[in-house]
Every structure is written in C-alpha cells, then in structure tokens.
Protein backbone atom coordinates (compact mmCIF):
# COMPACT_ATOMS: atom_id res chain seq x y z
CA UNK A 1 0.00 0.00 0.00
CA UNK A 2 1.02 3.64 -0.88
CA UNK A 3 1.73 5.89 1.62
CA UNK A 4 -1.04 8.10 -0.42
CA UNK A 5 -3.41 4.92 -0.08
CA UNK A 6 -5.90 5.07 2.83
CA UNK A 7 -6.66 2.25 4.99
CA UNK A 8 -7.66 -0.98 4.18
CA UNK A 9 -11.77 -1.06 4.69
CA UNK A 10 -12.43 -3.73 7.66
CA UNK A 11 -15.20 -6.76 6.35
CA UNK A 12 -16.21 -9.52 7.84
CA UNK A 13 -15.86 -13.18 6.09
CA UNK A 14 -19.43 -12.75 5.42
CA UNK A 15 -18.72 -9.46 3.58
CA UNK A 16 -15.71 -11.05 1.65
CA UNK A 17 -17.74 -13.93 0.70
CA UNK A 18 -20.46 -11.72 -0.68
CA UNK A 19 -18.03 -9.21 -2.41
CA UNK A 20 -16.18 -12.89 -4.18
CA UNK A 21 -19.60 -14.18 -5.33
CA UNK A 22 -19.89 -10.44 -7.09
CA UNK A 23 -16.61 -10.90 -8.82
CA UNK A 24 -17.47 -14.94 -9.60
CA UNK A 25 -20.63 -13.59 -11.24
CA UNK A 26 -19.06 -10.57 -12.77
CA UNK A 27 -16.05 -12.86 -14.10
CA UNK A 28 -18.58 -15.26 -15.75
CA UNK A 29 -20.63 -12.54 -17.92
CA UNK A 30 -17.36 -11.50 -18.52
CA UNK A 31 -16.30 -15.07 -19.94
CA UNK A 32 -19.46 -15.21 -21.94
CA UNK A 33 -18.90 -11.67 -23.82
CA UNK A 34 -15.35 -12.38 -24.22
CA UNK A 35 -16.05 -16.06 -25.85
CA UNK A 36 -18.60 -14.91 -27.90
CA UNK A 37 -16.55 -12.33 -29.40
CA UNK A 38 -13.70 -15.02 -30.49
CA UNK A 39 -16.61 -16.81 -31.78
CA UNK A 40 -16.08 -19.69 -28.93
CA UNK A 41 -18.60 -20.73 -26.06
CA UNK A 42 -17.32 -20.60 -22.63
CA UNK A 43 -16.51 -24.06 -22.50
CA UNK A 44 -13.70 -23.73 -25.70
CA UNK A 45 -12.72 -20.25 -24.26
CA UNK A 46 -11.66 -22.25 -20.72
CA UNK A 47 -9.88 -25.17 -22.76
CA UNK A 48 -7.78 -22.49 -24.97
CA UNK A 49 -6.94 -20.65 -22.03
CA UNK A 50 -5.69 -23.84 -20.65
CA UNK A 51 -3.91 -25.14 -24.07
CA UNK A 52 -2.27 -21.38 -24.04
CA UNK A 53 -1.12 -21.30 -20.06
CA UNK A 54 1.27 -24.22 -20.87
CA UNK A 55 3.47 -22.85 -23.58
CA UNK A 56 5.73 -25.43 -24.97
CA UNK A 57 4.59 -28.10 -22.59
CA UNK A 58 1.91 -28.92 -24.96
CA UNK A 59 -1.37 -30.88 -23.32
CA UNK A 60 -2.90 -34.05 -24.05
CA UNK A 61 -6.85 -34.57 -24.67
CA UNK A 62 -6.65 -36.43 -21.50
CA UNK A 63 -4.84 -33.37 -19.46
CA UNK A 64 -7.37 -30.66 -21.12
CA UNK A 65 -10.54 -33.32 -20.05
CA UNK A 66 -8.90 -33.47 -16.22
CA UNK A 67 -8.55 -29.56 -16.04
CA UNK A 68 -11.89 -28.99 -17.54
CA UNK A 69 -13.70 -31.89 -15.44
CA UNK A 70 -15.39 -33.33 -18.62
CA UNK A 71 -14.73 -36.77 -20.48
CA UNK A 72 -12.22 -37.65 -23.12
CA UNK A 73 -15.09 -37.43 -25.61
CA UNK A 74 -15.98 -34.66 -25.00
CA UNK A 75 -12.78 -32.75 -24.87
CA UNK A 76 -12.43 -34.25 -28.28
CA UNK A 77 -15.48 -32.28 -29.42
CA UNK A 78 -13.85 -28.82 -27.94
CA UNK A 79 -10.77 -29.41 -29.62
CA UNK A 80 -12.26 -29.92 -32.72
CA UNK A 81 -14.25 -26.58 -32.12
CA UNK A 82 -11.09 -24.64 -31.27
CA UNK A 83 -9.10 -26.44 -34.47
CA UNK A 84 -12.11 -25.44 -36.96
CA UNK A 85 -11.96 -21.89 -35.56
CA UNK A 86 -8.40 -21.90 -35.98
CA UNK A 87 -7.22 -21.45 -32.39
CA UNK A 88 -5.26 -24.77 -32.06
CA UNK A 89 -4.01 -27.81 -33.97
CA UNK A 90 -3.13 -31.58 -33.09
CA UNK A 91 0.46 -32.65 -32.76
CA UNK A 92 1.34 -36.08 -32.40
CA UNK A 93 3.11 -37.01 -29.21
CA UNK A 94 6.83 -37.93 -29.73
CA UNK A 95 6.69 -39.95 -26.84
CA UNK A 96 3.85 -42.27 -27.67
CA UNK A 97 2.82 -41.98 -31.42
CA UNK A 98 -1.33 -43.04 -29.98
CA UNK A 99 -1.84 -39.65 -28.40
CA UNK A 100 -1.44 -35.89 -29.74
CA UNK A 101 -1.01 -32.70 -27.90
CA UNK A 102 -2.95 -29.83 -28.49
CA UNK A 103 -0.58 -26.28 -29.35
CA UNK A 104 -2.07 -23.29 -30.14
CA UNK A 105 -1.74 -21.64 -33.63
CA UNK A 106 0.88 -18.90 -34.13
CA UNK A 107 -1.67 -15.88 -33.95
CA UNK A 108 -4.04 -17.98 -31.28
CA UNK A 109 -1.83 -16.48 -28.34
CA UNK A 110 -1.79 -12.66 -30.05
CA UNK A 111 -6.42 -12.89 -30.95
CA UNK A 112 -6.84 -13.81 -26.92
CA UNK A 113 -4.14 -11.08 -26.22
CA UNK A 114 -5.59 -7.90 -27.72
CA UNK A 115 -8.80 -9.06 -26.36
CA UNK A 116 -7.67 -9.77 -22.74
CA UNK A 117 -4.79 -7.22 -22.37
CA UNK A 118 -6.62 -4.10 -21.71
CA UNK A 119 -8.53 -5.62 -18.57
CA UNK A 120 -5.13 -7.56 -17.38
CA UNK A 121 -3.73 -4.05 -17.79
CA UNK A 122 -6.53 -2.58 -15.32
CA UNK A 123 -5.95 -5.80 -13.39
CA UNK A 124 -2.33 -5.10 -13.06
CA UNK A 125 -2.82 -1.14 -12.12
CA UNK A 126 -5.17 -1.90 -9.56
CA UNK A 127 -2.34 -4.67 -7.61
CA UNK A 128 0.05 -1.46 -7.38
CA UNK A 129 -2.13 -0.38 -4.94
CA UNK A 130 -1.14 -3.39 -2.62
CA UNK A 131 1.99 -3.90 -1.01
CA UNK A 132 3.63 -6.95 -1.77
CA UNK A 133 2.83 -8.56 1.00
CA UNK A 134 -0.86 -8.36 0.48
CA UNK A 135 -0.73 -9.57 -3.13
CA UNK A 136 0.88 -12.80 -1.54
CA UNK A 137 -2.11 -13.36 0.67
CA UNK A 138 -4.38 -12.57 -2.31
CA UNK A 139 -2.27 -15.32 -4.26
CA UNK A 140 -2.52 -18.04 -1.62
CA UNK A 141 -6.12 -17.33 -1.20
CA UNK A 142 -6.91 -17.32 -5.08
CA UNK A 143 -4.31 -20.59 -5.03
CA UNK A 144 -6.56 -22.25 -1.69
CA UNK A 145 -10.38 -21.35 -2.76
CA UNK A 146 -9.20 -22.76 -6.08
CA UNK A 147 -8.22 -26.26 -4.51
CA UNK A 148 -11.30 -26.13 -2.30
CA UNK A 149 -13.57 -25.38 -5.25
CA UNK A 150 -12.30 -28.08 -7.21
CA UNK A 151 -12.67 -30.76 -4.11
CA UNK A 152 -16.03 -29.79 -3.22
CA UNK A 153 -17.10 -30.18 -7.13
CA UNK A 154 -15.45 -33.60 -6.61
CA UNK A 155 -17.81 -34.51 -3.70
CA UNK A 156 -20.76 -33.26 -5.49
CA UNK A 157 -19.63 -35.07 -8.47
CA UNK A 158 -19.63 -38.07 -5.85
CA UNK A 159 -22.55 -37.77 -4.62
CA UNK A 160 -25.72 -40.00 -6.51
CA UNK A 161 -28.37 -37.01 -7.21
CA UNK A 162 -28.97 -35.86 -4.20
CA UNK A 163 -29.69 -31.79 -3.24
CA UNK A 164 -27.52 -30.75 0.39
C-alpha cells in the first residue's frame, strides 16, 4: 500500500464472501462476452486458455478433459471446435505416437491477447495499490479457494443425485 493509499476497509468473512460471489458472477458474464466475441462458447474459451497457459509443454486430450472436469469425448469435441476456428491444432506425441497434444496456432496467443490485455492491464494497475505482501495473501487465497472449489465439485460429483 502507498503511503497516499488510505486504509484498508475492515469486512467480515461474510462481507468477503459476498463481495467474491460479485466478482465470480461478474467474471462469468465476462467469460461469456469475451467467448462470444472469439466466436467460442465458454466451454472452448476455458480449454484455450488452458492449451495457451502451458506454452511449450503442450497438453494431451486427456490433461485438457482433467482440467476442464469433462470426459475424453468430450474434450475431443472442444478441440475440434477450437481447431475449426483456428485457435489450435493436433500434434502427435513424440513420446507415444497413440496420443497428440494440443498447441495453439501462431496468432491464437496474439487474438486472446488484444482481447484480454486491456482488462489484465486494469488488473495489473489496480495490484500497485497493494503492497507486496498483500498480493501474496491474495495469491494463496486465489491458489486455496481454487483447490477447495475443485474438491467440493469432486464430492458433489460423488454424490448419486442428491440436493444438500
């Protein structure tokens, strides 16, 4: 924080919670306008994302189906999507000839870019008003409710139709 920065605002967990569920909901309009306008659905937008996040350590079908929580099937059907709409293309494994990573095409990277840049720019303005220290506690929050988000989906997933 800046010494021109005022204090913090005190909230309770309740008040967090609340003000997360606001940015969850804002960040999934957001996800819808910013698929349609690469011509994707949120789904494709999600598995590009992931396919771009890992550079050169190109995924499998199989990793992109375990990020994404959705079978091998239909992962198939998103990359498929993404390859017709020219975001990514199949390369065969050089390890085992059977299975084929997914890369992104050369101008994939630069379309999501242009498109996300201005708002990671915003993004990026708005940590310089946090000391270092506090974007490390946001981190291993984000990092934490991330993990517990993806367990509890795994225990509903477990769970045979019934409502809590």
């Amino acid at each position: 924080m800046t010494a021109a920065q005022p204090p913090r605002p005190t909230a309770t967990p309740a008040e967090a919670l609340t003000a997360m569920d606001d940015l969850i909901a804002a960040h999934l309009v957001g996800q819808q306008e910013m698929a349609q306008r690469l011509g994707l659905n949120v789904s494709d937008l999600t598995c590009l994302g992931y396919v771009l996040q890992a550079g050169e350590d190109l995924l499998t079908a199989g990793d992109l189906a375990t990020r994404v929580h959705v079978t091998t099937g239909a992962v198939t059907g998103i990359i498929n999507r993404l390859e017709r709409a020219g975001y990514v293309t199949r390369r065969p494994d050089p390890r085992d000839r059977r299975r084929v990573r997914v890369a992104p095409q050369p101008d994939a990277a630069a379309r999501v870019h242009a498109l996300y840049e201005p708002y990671y720019a915003r993004l990026n303005a708005l940590f310089t008003d946090y000391a270092p220290e506090e974007i490390a506690v946001l981190s291993d929050w984000f990092t934490r409710a991330t993990g517990l988000a993806h367990a509890y989906r795994e225990e509903l997933r477990g769970q045979t139709g019934e409502t809590p």
